[in-house]
Protein backbone atom coordinates (compact mmCIF):
# COMPACT_ATOMS: atom_id res chain seq x y z
CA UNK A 1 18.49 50.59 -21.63
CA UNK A 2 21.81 50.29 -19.90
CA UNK A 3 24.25 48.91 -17.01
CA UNK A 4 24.61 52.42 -16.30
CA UNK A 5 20.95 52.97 -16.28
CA UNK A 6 20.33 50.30 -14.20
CA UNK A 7 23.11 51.90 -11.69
CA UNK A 8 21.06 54.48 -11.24
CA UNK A 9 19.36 53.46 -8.40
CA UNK A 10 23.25 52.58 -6.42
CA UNK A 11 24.93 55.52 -6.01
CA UNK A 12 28.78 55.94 -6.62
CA UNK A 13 29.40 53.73 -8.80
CA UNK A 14 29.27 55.31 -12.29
CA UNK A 15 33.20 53.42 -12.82
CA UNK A 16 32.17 49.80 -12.13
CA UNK A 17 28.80 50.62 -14.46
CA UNK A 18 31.39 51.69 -17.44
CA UNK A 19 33.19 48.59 -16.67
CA UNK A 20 30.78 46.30 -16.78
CA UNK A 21 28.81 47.91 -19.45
CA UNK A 22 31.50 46.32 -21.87
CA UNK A 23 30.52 42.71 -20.91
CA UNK A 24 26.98 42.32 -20.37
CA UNK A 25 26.79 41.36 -24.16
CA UNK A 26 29.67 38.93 -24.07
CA UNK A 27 29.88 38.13 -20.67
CA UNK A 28 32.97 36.25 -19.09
CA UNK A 29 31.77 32.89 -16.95
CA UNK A 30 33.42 34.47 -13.58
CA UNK A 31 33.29 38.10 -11.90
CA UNK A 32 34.36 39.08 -8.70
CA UNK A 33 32.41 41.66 -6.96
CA UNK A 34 34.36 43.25 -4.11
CA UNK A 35 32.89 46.09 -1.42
CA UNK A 36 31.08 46.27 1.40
CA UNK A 37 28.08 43.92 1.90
CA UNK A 38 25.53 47.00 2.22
CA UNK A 39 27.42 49.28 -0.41
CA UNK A 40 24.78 47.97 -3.34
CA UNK A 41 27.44 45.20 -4.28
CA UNK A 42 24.19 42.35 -4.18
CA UNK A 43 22.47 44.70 -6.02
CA UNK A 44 24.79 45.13 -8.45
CA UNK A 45 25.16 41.54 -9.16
CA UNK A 46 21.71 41.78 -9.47
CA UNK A 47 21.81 44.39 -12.04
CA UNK A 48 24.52 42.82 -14.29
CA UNK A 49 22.38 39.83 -14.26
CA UNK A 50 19.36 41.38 -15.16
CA UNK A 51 21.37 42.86 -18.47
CA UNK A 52 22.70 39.55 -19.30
CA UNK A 53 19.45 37.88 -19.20
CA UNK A 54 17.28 40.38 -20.54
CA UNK A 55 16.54 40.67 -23.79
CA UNK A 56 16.60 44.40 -23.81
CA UNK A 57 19.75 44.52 -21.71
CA UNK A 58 18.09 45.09 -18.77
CA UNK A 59 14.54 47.00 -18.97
CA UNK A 60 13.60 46.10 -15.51
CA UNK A 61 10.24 46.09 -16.57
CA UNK A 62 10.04 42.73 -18.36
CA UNK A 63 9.17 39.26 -16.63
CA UNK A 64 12.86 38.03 -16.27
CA UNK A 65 14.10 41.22 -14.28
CA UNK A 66 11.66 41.34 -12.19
CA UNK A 67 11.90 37.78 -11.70
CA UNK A 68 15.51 38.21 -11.41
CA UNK A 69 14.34 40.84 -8.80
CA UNK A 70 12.16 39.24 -6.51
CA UNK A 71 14.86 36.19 -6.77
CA UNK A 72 12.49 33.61 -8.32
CA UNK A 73 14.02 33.50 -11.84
CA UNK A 74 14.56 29.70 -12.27
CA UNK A 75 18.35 30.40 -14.00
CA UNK A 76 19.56 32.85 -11.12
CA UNK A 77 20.50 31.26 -8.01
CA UNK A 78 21.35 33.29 -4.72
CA UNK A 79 23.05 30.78 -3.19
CA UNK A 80 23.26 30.89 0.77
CA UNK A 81 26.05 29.70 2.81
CA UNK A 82 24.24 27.26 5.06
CA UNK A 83 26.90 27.98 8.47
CA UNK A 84 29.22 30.90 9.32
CA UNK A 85 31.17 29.96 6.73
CA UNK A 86 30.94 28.38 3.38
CA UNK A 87 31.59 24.54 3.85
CA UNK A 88 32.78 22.32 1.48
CA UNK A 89 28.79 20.68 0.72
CA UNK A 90 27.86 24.39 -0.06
CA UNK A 91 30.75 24.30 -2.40
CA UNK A 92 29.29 20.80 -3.88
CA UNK A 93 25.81 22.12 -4.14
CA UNK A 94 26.99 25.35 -6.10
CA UNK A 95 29.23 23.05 -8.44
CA UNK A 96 26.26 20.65 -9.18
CA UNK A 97 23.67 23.99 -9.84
CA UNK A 98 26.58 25.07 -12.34
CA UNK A 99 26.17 21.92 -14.50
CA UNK A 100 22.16 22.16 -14.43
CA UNK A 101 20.90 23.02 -17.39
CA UNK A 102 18.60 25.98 -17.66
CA UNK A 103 14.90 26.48 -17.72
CA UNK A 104 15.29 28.16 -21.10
CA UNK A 105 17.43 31.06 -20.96
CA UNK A 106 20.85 31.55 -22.69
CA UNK A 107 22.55 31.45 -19.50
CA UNK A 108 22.61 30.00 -15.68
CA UNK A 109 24.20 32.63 -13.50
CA UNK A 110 24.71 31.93 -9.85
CA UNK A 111 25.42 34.62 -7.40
CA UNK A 112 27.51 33.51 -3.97
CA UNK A 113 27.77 37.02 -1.33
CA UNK A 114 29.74 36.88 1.70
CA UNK A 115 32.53 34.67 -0.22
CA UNK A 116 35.26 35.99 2.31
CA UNK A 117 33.88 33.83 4.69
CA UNK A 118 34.74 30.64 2.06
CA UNK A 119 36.54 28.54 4.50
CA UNK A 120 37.82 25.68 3.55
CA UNK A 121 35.70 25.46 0.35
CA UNK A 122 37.59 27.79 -1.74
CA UNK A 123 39.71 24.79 -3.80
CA UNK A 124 36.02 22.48 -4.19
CA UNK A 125 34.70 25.84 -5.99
CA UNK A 126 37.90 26.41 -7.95
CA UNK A 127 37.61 23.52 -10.20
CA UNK A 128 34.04 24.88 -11.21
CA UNK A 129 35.54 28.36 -11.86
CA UNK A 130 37.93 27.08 -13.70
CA UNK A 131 36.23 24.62 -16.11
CA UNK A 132 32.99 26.39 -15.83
CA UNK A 133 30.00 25.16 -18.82
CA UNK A 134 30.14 27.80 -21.35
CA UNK A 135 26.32 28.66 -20.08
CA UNK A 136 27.21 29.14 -16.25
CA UNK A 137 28.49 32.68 -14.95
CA UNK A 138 29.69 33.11 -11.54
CA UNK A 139 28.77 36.05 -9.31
CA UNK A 140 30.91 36.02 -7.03
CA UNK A 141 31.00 38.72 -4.10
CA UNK A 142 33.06 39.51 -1.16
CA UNK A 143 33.34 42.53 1.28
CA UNK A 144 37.17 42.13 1.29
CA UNK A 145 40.11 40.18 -0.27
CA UNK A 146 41.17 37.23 1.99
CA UNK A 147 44.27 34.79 1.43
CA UNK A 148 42.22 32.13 0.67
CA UNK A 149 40.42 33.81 -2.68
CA UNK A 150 43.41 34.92 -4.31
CA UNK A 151 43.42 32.05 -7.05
CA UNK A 152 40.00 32.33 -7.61
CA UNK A 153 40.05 36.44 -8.35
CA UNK A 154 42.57 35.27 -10.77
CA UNK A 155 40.47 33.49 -12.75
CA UNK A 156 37.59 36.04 -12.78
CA UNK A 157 37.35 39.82 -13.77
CA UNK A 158 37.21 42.09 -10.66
CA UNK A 159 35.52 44.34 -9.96
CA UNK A 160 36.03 47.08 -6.90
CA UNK A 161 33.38 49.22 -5.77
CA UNK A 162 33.83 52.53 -4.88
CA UNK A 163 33.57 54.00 -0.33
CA UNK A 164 30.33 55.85 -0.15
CA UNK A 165 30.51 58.86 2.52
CA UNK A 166 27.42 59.69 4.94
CA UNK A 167 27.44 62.59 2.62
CA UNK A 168 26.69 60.34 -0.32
CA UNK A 169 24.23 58.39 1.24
CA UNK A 170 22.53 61.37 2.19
CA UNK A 171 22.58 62.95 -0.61
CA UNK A 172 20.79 60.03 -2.56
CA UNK A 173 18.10 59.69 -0.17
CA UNK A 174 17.10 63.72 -0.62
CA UNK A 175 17.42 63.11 -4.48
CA UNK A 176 14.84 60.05 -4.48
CA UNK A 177 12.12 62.12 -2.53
CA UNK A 178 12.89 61.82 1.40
CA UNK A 179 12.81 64.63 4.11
CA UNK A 180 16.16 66.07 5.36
CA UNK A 181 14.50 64.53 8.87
CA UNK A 182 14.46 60.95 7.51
CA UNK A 183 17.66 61.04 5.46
CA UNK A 184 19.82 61.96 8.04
CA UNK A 185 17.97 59.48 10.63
CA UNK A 186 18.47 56.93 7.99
CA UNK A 187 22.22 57.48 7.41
CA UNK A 188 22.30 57.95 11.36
CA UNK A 189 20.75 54.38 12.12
CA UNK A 190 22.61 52.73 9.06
CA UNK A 191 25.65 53.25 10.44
CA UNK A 192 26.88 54.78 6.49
CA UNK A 193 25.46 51.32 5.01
CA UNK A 194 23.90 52.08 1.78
CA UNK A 195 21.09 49.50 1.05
CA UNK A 196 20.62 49.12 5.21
CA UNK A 197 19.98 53.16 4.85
CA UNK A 198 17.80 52.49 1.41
CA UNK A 199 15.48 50.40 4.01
CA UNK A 200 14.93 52.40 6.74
CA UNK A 201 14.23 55.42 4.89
CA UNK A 202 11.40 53.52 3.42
CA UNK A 203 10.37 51.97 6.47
CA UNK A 204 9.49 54.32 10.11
CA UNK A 205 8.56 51.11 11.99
CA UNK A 206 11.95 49.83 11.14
CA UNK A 207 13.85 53.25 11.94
CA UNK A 208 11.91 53.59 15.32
CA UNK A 209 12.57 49.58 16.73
CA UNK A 210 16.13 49.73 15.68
CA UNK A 211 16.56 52.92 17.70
CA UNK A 212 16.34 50.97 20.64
CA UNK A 213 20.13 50.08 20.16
CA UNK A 214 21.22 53.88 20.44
CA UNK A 215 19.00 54.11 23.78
CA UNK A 216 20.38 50.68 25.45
CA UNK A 217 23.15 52.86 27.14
CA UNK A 218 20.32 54.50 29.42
CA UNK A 219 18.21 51.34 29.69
CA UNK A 220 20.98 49.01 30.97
CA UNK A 221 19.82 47.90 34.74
CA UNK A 222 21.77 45.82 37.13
CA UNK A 223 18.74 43.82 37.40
CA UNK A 224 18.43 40.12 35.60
CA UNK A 225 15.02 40.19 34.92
CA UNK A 226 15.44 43.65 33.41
CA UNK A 227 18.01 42.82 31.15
CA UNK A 228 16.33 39.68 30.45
CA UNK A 229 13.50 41.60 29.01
CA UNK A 230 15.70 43.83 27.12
CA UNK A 231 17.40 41.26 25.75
CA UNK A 232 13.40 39.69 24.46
CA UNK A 233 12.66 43.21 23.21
CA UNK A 234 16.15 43.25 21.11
CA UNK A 235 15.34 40.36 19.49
CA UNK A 236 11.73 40.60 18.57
CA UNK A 237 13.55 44.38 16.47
CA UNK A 238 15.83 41.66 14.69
CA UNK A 239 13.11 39.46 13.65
CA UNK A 240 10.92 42.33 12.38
CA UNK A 241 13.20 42.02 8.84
CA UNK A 242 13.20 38.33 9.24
CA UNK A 243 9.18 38.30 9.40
CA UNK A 244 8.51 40.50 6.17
CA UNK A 245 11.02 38.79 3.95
CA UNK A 246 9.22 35.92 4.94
CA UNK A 247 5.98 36.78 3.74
CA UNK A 248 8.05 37.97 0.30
CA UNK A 249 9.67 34.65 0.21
CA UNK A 250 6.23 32.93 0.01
CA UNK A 251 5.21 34.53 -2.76
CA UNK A 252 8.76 33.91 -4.64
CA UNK A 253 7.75 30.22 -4.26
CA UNK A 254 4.40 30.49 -5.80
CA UNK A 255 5.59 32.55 -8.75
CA UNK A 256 8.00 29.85 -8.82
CA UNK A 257 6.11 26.86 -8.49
CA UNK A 258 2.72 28.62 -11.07
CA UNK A 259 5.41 29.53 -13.54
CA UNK A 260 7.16 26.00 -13.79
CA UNK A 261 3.40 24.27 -13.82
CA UNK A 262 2.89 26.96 -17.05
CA UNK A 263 5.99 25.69 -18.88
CA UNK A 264 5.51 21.97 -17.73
CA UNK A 265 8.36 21.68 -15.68
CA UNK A 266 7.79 21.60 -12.31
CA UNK A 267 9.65 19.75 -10.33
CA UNK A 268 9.98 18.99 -6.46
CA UNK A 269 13.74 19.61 -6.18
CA UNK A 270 13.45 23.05 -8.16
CA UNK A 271 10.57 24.60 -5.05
CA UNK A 272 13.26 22.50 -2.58
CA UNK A 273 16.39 24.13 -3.63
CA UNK A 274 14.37 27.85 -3.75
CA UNK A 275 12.80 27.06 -0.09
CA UNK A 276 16.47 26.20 1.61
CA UNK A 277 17.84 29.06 -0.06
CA UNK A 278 15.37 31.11 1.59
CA UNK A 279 15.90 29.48 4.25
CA UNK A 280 19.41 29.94 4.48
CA UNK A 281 18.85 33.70 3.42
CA UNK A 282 16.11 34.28 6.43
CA UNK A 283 19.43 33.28 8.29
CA UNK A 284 21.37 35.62 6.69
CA UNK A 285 19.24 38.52 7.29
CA UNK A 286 18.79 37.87 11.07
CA UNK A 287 21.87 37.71 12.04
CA UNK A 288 22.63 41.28 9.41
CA UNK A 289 20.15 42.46 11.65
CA UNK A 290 21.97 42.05 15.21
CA UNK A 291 24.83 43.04 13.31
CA UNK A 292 23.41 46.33 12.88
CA UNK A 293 22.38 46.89 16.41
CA UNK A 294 25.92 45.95 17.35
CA UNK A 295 27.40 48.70 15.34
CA UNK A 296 25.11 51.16 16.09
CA UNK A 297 26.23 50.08 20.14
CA UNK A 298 29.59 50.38 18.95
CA UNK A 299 29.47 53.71 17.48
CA UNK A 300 27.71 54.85 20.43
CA UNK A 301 30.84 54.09 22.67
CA UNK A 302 33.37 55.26 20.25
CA UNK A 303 31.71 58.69 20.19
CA UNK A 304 32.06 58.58 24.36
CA UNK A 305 35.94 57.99 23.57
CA UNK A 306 36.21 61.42 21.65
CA UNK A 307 34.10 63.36 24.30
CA UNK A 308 35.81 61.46 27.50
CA UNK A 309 38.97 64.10 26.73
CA UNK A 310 41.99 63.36 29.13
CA UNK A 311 39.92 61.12 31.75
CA UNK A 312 42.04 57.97 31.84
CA UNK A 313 39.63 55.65 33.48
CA UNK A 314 36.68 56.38 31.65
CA UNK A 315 39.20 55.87 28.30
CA UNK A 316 39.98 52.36 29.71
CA UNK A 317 36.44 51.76 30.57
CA UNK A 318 35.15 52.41 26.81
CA UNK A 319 37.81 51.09 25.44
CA UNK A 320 36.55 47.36 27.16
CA UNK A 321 33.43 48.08 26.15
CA UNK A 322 33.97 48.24 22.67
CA UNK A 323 36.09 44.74 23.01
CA UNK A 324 33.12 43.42 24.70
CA UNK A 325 31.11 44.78 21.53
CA UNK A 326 33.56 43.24 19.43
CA UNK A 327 33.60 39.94 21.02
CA UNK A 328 29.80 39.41 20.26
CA UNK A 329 30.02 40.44 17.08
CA UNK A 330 32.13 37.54 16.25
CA UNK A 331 29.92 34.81 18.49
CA UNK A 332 27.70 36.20 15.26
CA UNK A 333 30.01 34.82 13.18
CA UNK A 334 30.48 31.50 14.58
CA UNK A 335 25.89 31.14 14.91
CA UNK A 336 25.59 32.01 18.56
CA UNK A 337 22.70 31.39 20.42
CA UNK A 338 21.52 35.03 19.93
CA UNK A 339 19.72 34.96 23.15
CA UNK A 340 22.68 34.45 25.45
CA UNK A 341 25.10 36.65 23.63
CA UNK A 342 22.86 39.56 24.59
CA UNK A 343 21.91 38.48 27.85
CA UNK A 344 26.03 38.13 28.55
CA UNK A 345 26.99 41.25 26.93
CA UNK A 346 24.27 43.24 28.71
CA UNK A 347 25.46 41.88 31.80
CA UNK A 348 28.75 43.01 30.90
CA UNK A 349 27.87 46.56 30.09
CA UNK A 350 25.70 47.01 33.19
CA UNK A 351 28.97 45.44 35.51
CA UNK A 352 27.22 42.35 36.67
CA UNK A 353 29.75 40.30 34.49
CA UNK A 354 33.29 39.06 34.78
């Protein structure tokens, strides 16, 4: 078995595979993963750790990657950011898990996504980068290069990942056994999002609630209580990811917790730090999820702009639209109450607001 074997399953990016087939075995303590969060880059990290840790570089099949899988191996942490961005305690926390020792393996790798959104942490998680323990290996990923990581990228290897087209995407999803039908829905819905398109293919419940983003357009009302219950129905599609990780996240923590009794190390802080990671993560994933919607809106308007030819108005009135679009996707950012951001921007695109 292989890096590039295990890159199989994430399309376009045979390059980074070759690269990072020549470390696995002598890995460095930092990498820098850069792409788009739904391009595979997570599940790449994934897959480098998987060959570090296994001891058949990576079978998949053994009880550390699928550990590694189902994110309840006790020396790979997913650490969540625990606010829009990551504060200066998150930085703390990920320092003190790089100086833990580990539960047995020859390393502790810790994997921090959305890193772009470090804040003011960047210089607390520098020092650990720097002077990491020779047993600690940083994952670090990012969906683009911001100011504030340029010191540490120079510490670390980086690693780019490759633009997937629609015709990519597509393309995968007919070679792994879907229908034309459900490929092109899937790339449709994803908005050209890899693992968000890896999902829905797999999932029609998913594919046929999120569609209620494409239809809002005809749906809008001037009516409060209308939009009041669109806004319900909206969110109740959002949590239906939330709810089924979830139920996987329970049974992380009793692998967890029935696997520490086994090796006589259990220990209240180890099921503590896996249950606010989830917790953090179920965060994570809900707000992906009105992400997705928003971009699917968004795409929906832009579209109008192409077939609105020469019609100056209607080009002005899209074109606020889309700012309007824009402006609750960053109240996303900053943890909005979800609730009234839709409630406001529907109001906005049915002309009852300011």
């Amino acid at each position: 078995m292989s890096i590039v074997d295990l890159f199989e399953k994430i399309p376009g990016q045979d390059r980074l595979a070759s690269e990072l087939q020549a470390h696995f075995q002598n890995p460095r303590n930092s990498y820098f993963f850069i792409g788009p969060q739904d391009a595979g880059v997570l599940e790449a990290a994934k897959a480098f750790a998987k060959a570090i840790l296994c001891l058949e570089a990576g079978c998949g099949k053994c009880q550390s990657c699928i550990a590694i899988e189902r994110n309840s191996h006790p020396d790979v942490a997913v650490y969540e950011r625990t606010g829009p961005f990551l504060m200066v305690d998150d930085a703390r926390e990920i320092v003190n898990l790089a100086f833990r020792s580990t539960s047995g393996s020859k390393y502790r790798i810790i994997i921090v996504p959305e890193l772009d959104l470090v804040g003011k942490a960047a210089p607390t998680l520098l020092k650990s980068v720097e002077e990491p323990p020779e047993s600690t290996i940083f994952l670090l990923l990012a969906s683009t290069e911001v100011p504030e990581l340029r010191t540490l990228m120079s510490r670390s290897v980086v690693l780019k990942f490759d633009p997937l087209s629609d015709e990519q995407i597509y393309s995968y999803l007919h070679d792994v056994g879907y229908s034309d039908e459900v490929s092109a829905e899937a790339v449709r819905l994803s908005a050209g999002r890899w693992s968000r398109a890896v999902k829905l293919a797999s999932d029609p419940e998913l594919r046929e609630k999120l569609g209620l983003w494409e239809e809002l357009p005809k749906l809008l009302a001037q009516d409060t209580a209308e939009i009041i219950k669109l806004a319900d129905r909206l969110i109740s599609v959002a949590g239906l990811m939330e709810d089924r990780r979830s139920n996987e996240q329970k049974k992380e923590v009793k692998e967890v917790t029935e696997l520490a009794k086994a090796q006589g190390d259990l220990r209240e802080s180890t099921v503590k730090r896996l249950e606010d990671q989830h917790h953090r993560e179920l965060r994570r994933i809900r707000t992906a999820e009105f992400r997705a919607g928003l971009l699917l809106l968004e795409r929906y308007y832009r579209n109008q702009i192409v077939l609105s030819g020469h019609e100056p108005s209607r080009h002005k009135y899209l074109i606020d639209v889309i700012s309007q679009i824009e402006e609750a996707q960053q109240a996303l950012r900053r943890n909005c109450n979800e609730f009234l951001m839709l409630v406001a921007l529907l109001s906005r695109l049915a002309g009852k607001g300011s």
